[in-house]
N, C-alpha and C. Protein backbone atom coordinates (compact mmCIF):
# COMPACT_ATOMS: atom_id res chain seq x y z
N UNK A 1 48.88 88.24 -3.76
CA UNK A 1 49.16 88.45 -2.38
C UNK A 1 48.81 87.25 -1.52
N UNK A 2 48.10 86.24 -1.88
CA UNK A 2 47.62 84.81 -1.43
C UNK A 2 48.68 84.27 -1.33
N UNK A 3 49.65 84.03 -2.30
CA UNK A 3 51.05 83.24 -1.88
C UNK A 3 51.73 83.44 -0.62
N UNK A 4 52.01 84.35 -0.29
CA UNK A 4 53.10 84.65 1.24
C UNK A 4 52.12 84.05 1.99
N UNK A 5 51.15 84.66 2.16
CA UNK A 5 50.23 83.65 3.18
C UNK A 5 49.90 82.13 2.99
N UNK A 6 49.94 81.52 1.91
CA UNK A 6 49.73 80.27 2.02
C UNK A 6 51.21 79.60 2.21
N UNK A 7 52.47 79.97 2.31
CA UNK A 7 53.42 79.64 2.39
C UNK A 7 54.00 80.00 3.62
N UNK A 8 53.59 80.74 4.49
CA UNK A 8 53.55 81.43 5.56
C UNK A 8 52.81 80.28 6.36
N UNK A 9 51.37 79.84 5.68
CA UNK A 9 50.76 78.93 6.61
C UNK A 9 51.08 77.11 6.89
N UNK A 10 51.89 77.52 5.16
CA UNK A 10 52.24 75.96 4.87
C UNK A 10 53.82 76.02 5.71
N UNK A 11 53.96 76.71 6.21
CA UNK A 11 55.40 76.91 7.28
C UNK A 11 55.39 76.43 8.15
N UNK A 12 54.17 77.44 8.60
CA UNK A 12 53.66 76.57 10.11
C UNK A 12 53.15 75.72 10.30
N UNK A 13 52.36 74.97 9.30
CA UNK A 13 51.72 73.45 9.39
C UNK A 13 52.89 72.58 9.45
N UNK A 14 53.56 73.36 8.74
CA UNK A 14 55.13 71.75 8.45
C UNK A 14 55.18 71.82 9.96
N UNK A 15 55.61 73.02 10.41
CA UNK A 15 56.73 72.99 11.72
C UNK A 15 55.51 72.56 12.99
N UNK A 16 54.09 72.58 13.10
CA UNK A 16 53.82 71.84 13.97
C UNK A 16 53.50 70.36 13.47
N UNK A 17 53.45 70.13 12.48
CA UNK A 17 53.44 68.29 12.13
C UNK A 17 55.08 67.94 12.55
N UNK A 18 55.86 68.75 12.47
CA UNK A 18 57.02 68.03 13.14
C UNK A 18 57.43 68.03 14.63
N UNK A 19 56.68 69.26 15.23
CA UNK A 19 56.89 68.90 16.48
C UNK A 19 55.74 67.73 17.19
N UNK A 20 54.91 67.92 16.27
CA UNK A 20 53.60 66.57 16.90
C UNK A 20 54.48 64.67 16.72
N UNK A 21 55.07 64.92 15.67
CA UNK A 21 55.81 63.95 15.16
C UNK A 21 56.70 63.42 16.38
N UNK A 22 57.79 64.46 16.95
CA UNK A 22 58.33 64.23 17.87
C UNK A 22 57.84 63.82 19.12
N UNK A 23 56.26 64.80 19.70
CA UNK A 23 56.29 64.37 20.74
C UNK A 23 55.11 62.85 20.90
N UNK A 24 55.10 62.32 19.73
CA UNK A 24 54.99 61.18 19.06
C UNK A 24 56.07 60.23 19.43
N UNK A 25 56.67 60.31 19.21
CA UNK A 25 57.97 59.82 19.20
C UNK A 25 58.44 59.38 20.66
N UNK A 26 58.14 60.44 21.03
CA UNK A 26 58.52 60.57 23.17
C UNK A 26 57.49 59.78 23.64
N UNK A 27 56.48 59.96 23.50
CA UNK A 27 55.28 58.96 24.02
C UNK A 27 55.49 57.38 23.49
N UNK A 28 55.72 56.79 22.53
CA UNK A 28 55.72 55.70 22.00
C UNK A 28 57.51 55.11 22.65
N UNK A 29 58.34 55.74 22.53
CA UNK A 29 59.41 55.62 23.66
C UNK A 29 59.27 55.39 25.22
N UNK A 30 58.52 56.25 25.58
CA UNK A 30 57.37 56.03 27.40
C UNK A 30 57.04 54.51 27.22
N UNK A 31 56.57 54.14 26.46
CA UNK A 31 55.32 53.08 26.05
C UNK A 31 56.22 51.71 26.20
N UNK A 32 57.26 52.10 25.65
CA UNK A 32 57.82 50.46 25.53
C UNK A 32 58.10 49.45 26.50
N UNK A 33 57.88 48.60 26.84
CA UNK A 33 57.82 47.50 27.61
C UNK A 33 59.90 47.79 28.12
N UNK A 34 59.77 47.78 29.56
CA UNK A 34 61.33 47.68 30.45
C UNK A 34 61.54 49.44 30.22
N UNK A 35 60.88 50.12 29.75
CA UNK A 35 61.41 51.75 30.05
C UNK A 35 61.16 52.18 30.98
N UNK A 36 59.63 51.42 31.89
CA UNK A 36 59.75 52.00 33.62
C UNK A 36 59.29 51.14 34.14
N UNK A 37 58.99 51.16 35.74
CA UNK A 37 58.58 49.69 36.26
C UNK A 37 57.20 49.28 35.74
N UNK A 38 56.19 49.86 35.54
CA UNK A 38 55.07 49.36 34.48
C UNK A 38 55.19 48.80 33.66
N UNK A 39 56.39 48.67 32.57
CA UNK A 39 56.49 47.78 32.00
C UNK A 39 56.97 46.38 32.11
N UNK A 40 57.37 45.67 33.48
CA UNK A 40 57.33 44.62 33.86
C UNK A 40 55.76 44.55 34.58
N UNK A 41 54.64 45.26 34.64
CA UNK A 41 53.46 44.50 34.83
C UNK A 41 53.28 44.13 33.33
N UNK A 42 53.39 44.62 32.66
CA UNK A 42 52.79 44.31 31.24
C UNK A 42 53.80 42.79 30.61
N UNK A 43 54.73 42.93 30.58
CA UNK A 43 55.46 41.54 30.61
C UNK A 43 54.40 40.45 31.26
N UNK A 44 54.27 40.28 32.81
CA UNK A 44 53.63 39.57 33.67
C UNK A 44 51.48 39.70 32.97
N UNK A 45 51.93 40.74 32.35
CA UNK A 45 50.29 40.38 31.84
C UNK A 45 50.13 39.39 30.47
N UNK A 46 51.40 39.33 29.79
CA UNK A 46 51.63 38.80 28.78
C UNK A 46 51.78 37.82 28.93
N UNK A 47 52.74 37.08 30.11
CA UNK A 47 52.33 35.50 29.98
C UNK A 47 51.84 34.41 30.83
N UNK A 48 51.10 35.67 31.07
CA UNK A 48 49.85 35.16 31.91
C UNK A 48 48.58 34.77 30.86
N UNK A 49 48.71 35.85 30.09
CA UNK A 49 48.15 35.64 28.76
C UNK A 49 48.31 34.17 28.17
N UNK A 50 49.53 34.13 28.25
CA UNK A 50 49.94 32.98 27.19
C UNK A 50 49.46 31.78 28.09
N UNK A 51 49.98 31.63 29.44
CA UNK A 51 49.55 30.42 30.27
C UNK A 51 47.95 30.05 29.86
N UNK A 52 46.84 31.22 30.05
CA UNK A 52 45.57 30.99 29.68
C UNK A 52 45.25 30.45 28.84
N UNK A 53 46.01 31.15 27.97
CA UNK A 53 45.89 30.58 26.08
C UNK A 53 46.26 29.17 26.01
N UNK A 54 47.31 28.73 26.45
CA UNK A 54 47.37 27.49 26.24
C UNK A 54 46.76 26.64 27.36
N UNK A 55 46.16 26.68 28.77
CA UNK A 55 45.56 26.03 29.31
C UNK A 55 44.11 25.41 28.37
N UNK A 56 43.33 27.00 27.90
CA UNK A 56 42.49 26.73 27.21
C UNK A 56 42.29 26.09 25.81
N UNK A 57 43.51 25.95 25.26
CA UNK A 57 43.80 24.99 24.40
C UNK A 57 43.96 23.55 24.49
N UNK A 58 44.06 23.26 25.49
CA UNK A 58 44.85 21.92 25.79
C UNK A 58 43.24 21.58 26.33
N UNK A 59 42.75 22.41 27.54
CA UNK A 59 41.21 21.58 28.00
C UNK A 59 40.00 21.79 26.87
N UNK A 60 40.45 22.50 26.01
CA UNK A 60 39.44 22.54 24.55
C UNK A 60 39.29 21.75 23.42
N UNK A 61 40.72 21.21 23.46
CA UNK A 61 41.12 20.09 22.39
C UNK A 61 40.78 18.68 23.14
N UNK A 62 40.86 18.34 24.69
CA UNK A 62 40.29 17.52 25.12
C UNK A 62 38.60 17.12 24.98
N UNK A 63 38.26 18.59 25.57
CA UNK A 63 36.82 18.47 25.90
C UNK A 63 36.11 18.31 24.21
N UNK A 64 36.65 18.92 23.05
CA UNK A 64 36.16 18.88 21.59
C UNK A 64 36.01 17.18 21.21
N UNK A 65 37.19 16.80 21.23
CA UNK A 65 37.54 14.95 21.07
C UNK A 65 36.37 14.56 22.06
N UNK A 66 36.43 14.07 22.95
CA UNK A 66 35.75 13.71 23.91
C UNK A 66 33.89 13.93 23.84
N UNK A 67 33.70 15.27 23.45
CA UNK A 67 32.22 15.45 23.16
C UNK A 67 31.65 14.43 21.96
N UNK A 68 33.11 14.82 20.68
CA UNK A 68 32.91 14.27 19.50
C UNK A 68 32.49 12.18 19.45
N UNK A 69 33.53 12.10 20.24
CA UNK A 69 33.38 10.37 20.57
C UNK A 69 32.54 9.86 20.91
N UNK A 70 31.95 10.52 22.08
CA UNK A 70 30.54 10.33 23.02
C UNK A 70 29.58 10.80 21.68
N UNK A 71 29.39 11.29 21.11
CA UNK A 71 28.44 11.75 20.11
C UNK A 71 28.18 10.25 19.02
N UNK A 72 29.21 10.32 18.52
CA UNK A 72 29.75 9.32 17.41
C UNK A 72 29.64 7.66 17.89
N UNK A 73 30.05 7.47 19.52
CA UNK A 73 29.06 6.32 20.13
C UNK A 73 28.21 6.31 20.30
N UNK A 74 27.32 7.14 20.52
CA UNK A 74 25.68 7.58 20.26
C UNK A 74 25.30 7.12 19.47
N UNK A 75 25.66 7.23 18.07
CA UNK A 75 25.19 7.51 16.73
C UNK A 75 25.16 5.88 16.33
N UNK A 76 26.46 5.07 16.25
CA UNK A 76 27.15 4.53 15.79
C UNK A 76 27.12 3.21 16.91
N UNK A 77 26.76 3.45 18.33
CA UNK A 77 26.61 2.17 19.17
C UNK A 77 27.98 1.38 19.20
N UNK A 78 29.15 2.03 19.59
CA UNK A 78 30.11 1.18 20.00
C UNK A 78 30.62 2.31 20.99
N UNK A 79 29.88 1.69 21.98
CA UNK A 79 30.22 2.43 23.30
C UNK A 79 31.58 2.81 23.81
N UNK A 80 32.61 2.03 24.05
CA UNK A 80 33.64 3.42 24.31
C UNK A 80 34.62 3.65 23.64
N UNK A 81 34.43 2.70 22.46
CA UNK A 81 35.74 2.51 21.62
C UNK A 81 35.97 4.03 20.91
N UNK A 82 34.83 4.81 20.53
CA UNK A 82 35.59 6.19 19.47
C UNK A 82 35.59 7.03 20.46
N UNK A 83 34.86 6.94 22.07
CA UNK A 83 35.11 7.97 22.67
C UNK A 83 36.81 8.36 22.96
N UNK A 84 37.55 6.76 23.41
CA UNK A 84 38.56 7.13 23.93
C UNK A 84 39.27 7.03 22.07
N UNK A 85 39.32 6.87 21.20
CA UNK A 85 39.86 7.33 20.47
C UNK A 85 40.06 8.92 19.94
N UNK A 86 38.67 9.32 19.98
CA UNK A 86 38.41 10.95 19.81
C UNK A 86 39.31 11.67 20.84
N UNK A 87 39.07 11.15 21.97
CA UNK A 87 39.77 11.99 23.55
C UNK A 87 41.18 12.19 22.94
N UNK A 88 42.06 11.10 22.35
CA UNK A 88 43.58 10.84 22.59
C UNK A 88 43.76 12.14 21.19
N UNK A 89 42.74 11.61 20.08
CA UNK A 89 43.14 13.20 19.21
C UNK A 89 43.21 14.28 19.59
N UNK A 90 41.88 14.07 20.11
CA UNK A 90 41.67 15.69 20.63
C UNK A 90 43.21 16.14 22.07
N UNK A 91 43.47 15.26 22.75
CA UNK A 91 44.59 15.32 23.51
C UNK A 91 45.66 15.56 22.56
N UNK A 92 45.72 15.16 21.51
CA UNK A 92 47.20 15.50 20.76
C UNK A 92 47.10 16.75 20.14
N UNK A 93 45.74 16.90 19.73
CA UNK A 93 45.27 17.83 18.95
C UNK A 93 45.86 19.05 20.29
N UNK A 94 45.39 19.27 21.42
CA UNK A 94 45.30 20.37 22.55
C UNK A 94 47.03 20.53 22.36
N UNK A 95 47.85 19.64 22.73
CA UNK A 95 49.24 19.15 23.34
C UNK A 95 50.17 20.10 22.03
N UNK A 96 49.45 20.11 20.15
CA UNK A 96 50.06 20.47 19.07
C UNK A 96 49.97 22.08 19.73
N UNK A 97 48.98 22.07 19.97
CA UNK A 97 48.36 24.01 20.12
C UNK A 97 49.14 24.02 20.83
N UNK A 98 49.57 23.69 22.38
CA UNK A 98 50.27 24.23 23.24
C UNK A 98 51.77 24.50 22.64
N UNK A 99 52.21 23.38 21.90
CA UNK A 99 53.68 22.90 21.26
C UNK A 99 54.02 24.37 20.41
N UNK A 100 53.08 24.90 19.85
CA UNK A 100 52.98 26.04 18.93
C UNK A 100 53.32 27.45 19.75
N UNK A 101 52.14 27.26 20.33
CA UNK A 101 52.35 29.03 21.13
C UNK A 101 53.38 28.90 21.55
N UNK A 102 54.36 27.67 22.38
CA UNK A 102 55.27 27.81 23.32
C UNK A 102 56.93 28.07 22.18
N UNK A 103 56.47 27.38 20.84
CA UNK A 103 57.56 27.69 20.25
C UNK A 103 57.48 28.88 18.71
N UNK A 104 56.48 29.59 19.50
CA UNK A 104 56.68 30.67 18.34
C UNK A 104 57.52 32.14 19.37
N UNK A 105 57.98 32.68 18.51
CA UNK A 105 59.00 33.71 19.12
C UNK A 105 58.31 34.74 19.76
N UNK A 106 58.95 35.11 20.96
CA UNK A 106 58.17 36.28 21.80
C UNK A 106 58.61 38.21 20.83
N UNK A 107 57.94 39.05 21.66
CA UNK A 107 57.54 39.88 21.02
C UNK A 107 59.11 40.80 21.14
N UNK A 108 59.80 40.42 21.97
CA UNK A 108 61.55 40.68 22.56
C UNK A 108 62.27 40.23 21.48
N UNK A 109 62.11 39.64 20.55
CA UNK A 109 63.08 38.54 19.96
C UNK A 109 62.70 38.89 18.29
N UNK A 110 62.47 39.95 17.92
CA UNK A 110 61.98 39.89 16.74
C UNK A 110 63.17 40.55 15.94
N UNK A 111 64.26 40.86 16.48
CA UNK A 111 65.60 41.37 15.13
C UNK A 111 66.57 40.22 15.78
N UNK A 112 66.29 39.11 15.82
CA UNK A 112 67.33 37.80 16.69
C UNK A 112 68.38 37.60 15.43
N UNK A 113 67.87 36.86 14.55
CA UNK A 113 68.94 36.85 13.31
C UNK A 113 69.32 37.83 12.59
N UNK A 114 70.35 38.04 11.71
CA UNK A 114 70.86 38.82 10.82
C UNK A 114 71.01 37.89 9.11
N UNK A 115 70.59 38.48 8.35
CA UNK A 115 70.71 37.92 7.04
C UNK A 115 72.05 38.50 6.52
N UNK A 116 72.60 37.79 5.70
CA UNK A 116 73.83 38.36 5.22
C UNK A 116 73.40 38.41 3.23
């Protein structure tokens, strides 16, 4: 007599995992970036994001070179010759990071090609 009831219960577990599923589904649809005007703040939070990210890349890769040089003329007594060498790495070094974030693909663009 356990069977009807566990099949009875395993009925109703299916049928609310599928309506949870759905209203799963409706919420993550709400969610997506351009489905209401909130989702252009979230755009505008994103590359604002990115501006930061790469500001702080570019004055990090400076200020890293630059500490490093001044250190290394310290050490080494040739006063400004590795500073401004360190600076210009570390400047190329910042300039690569920025070159990167700006050319990796945004989060819009991810079915762009088709493979055949």
């Amino acid at each position: 007599m356990a069977e009807p009831d566990k099949n009875a219960s395993d009925s109703e577990l299916r049928a609310r995992l599928g309506s949870l599923k759905a209203a799963l589904g409706r919420a993550e649809e709400a969610e997506k970036p351009g489905a209401s005007p909130a989702g252009e703040d979230g755009a505008m939070a994103g590359a604002m994001s990115s501006g930061l990210r790469a500001a702080t890349d570019l004055a990090g890769g400076i200020i890293a070179g630059a500490l490093i040089g001044m250190l290394a003329d310290r050490w080494l007594g040739t006063s400004p010759f590795l500073l401004i060498i360190f600076l210009v790495i570390g400047a190329i070094a910042g300039l690569r990071s920025v070159y990167r974030l700006g050319s990796r693909p945004t989060s819009g663009s991810k079915g762009g090609g088709t493979k055949d």
